[in-house]
N, C-alpha and C. Protein backbone atom coordinates (compact mmCIF):
# COMPACT_ATOMS: atom_id res chain seq x y z
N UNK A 1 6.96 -14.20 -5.62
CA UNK A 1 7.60 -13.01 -6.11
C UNK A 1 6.67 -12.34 -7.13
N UNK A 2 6.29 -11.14 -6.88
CA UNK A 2 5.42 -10.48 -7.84
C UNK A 2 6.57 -9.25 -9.02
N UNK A 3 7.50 -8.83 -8.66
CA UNK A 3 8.75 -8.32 -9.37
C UNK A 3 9.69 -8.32 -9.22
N UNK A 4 10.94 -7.10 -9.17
CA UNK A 4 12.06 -7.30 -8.72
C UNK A 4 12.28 -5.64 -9.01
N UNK A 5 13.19 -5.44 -7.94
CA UNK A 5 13.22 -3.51 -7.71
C UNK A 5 15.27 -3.57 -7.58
N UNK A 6 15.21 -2.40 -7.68
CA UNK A 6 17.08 -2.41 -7.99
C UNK A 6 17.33 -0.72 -6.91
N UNK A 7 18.40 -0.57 -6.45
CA UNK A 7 18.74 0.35 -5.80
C UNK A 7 19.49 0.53 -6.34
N UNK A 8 20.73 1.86 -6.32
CA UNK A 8 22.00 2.07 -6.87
C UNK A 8 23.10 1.27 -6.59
N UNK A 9 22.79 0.08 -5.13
CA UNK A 9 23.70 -0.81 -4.92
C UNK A 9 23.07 -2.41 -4.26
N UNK A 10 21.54 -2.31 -5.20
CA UNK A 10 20.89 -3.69 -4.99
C UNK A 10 20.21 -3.94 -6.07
N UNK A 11 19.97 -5.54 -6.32
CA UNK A 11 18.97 -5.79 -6.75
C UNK A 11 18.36 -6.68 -5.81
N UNK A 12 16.53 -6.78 -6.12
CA UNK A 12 15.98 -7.58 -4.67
C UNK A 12 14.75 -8.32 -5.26
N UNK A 13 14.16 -8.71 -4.89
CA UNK A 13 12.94 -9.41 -5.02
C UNK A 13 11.46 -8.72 -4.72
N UNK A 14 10.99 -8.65 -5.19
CA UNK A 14 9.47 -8.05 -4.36
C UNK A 14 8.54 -8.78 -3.96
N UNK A 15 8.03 -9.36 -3.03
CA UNK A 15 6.86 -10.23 -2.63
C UNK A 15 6.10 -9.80 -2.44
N UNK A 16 4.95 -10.15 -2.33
CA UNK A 16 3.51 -10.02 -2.30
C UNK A 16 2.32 -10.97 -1.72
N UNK A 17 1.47 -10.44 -0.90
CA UNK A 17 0.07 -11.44 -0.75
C UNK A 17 -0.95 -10.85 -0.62
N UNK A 18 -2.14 -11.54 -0.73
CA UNK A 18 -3.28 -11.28 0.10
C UNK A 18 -3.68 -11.32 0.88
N UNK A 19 -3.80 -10.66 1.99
CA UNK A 19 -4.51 -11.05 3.37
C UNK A 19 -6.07 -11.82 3.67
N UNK A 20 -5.57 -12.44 4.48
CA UNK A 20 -6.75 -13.09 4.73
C UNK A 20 -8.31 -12.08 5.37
N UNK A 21 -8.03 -11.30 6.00
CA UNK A 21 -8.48 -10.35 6.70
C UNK A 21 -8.32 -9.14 6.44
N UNK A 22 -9.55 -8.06 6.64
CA UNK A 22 -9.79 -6.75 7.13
C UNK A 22 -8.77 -5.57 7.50
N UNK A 23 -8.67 -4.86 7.56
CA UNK A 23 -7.42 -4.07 8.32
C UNK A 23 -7.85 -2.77 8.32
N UNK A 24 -8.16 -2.29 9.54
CA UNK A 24 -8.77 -1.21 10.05
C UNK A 24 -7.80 -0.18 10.20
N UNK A 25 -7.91 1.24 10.26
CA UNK A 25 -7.13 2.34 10.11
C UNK A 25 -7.79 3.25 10.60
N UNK A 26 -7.99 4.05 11.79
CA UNK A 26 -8.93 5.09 12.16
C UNK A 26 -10.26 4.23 11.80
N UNK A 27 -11.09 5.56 11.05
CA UNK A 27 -12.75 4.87 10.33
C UNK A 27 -12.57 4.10 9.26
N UNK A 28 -11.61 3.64 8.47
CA UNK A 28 -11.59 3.07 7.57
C UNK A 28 -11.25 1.54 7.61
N UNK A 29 -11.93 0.94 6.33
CA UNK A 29 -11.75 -0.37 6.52
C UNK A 29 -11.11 -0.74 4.80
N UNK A 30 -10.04 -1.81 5.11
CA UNK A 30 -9.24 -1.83 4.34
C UNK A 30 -9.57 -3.80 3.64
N UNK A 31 -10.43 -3.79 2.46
CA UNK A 31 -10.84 -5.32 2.27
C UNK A 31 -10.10 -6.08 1.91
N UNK A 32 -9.37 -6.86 3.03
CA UNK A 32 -8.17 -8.21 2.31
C UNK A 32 -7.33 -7.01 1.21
N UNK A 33 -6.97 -6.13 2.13
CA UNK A 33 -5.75 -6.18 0.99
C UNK A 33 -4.36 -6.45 0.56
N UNK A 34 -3.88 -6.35 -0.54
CA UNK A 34 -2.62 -6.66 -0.86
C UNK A 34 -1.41 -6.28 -0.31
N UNK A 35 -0.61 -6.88 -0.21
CA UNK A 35 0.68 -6.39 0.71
C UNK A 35 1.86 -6.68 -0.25
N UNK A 36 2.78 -5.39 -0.15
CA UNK A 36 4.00 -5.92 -1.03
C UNK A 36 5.31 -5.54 0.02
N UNK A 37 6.24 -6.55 -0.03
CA UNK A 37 7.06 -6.20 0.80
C UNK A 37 8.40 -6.74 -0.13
N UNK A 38 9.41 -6.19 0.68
CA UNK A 38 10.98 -6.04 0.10
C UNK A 38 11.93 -6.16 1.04
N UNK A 39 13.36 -6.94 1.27
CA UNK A 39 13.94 -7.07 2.00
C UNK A 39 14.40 -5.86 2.00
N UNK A 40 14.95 -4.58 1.09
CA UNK A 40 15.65 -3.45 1.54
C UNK A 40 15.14 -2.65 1.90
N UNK A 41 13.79 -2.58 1.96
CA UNK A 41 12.96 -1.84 3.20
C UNK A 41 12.22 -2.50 4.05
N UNK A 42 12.70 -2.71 5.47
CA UNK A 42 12.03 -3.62 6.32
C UNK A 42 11.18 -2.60 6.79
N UNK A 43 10.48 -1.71 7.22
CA UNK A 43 9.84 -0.82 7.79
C UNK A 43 8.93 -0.73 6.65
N UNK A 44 7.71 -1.02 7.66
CA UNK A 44 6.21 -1.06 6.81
C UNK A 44 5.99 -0.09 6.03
N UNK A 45 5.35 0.66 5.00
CA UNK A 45 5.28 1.88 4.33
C UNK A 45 3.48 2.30 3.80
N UNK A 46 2.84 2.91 4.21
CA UNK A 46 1.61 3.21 4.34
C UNK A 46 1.43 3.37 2.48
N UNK A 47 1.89 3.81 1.86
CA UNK A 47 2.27 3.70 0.28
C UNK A 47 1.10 4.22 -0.47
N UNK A 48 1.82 4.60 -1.71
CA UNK A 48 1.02 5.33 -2.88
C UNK A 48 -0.48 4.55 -2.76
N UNK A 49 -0.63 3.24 -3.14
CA UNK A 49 -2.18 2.48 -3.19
C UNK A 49 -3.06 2.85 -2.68
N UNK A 50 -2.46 3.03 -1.44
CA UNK A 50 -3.35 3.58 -0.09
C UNK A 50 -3.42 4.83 -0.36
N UNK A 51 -2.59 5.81 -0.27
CA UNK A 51 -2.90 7.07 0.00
C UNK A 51 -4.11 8.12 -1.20
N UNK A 52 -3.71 7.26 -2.32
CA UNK A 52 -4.12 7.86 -3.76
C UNK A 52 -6.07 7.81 -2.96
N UNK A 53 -6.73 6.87 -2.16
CA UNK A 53 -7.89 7.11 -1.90
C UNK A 53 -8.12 8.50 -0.81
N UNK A 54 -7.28 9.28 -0.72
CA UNK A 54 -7.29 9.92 0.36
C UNK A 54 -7.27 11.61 0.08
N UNK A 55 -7.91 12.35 0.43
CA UNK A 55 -7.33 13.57 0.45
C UNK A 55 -6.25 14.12 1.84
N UNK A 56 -5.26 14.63 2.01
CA UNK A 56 -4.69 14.63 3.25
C UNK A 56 -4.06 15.93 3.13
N UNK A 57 -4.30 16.35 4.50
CA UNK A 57 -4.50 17.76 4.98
C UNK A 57 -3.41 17.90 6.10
N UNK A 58 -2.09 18.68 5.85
CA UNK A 58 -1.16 18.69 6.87
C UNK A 58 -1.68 20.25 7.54
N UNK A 59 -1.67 19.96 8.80
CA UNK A 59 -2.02 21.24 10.12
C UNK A 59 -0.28 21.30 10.45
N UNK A 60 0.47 22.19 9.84
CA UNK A 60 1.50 22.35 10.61
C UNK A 60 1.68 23.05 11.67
N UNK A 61 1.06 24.00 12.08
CA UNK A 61 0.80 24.77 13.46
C UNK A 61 0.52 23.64 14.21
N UNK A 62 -0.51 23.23 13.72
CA UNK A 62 -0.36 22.11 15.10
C UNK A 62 -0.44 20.82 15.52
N UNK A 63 0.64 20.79 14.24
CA UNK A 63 1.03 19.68 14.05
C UNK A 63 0.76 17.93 13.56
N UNK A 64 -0.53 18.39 13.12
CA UNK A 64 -1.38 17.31 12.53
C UNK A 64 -1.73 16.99 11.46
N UNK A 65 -1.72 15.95 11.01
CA UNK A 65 -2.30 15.45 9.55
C UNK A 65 -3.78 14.45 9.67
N UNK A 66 -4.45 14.96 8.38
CA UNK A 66 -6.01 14.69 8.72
C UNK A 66 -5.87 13.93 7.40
N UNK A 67 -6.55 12.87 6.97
CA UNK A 67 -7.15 11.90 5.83
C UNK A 67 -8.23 11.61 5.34
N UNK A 68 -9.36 12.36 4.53
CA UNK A 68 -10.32 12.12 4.20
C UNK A 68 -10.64 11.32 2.82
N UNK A 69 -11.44 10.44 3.13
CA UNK A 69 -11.88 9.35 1.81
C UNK A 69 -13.35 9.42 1.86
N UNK A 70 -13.83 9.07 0.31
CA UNK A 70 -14.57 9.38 -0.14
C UNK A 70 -15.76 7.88 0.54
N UNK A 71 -15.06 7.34 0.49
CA UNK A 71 -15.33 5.60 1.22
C UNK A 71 -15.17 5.54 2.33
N UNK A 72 -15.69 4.57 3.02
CA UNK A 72 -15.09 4.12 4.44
C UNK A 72 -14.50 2.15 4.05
N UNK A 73 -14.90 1.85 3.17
CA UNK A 73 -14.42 0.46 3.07
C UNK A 73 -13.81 0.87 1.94
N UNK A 74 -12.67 0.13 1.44
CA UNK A 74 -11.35 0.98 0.47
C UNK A 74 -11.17 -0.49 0.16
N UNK A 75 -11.10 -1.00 -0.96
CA UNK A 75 -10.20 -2.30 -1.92
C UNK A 75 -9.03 -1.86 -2.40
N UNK A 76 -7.91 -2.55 -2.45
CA UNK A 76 -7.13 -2.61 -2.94
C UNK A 76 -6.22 -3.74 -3.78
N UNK A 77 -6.65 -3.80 -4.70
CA UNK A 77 -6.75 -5.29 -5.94
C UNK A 77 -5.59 -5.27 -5.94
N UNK A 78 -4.96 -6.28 -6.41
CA UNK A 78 -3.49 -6.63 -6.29
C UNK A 78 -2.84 -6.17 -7.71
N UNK A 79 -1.34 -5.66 -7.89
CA UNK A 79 -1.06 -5.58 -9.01
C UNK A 79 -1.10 -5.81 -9.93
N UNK A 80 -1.06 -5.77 -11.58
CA UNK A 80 -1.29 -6.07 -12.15
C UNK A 80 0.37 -5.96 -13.01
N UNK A 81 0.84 -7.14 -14.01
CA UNK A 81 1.86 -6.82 -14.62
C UNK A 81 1.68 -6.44 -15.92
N UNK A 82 2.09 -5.88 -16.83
CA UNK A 82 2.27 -5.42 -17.59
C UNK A 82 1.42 -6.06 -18.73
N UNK A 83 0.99 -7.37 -18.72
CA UNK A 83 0.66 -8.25 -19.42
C UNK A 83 -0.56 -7.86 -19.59
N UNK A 84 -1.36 -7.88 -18.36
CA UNK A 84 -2.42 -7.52 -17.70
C UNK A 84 -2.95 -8.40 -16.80
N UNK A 85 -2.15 -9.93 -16.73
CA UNK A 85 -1.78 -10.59 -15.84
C UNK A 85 -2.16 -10.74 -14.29
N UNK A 86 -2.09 -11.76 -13.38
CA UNK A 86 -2.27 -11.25 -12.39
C UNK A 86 -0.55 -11.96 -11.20
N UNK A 87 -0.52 -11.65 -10.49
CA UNK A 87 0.78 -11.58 -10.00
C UNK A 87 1.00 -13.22 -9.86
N UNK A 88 2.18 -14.00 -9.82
CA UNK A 88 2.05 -15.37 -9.83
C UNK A 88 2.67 -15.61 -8.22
């Protein structure tokens, strides 16, 4: 458990790991990164961590969204708590 998140009619747990492996996305390569997941959202979520490396460009005419990074290999270090800690 790395925290704990509350809805207007939950409270839940937050988990977390590191991957053992790589994780590719279009051109990008994603190094062992961190994963946080939650039982009240089962559906994966591409999320702030990720996106903050990105500039992203919605084509609504025709209908497309484009993602440019400054990188092609992207880290994403695992949370940090408040302490400055690292997640247990």
């Amino acid at each position: 458990m790395i925290g704990r998140g509350r809805t207007i009619s939950n409270d839940f747990e937050i988990k977390g790991a590191q991957l053992a492996s790589d994780v590719k996305v279009g051109g990008y390569a994603f190094t062992k990164p961190f994963l946080t997941l939650n039982p009240i959202f089962p559906i994966g979520n591409f999320g702030a961590a990720v996106l903050r490396n990105f500039a992203v460009t919605f084509d609504q005419k025709n209908k497309l969204v484009r993602f440019v990074a400054k990188e092609k290999n992207i880290v994403l270090p695992p949370p940090t708590r408040p302490t400055g800690g690292p997640p247990r």
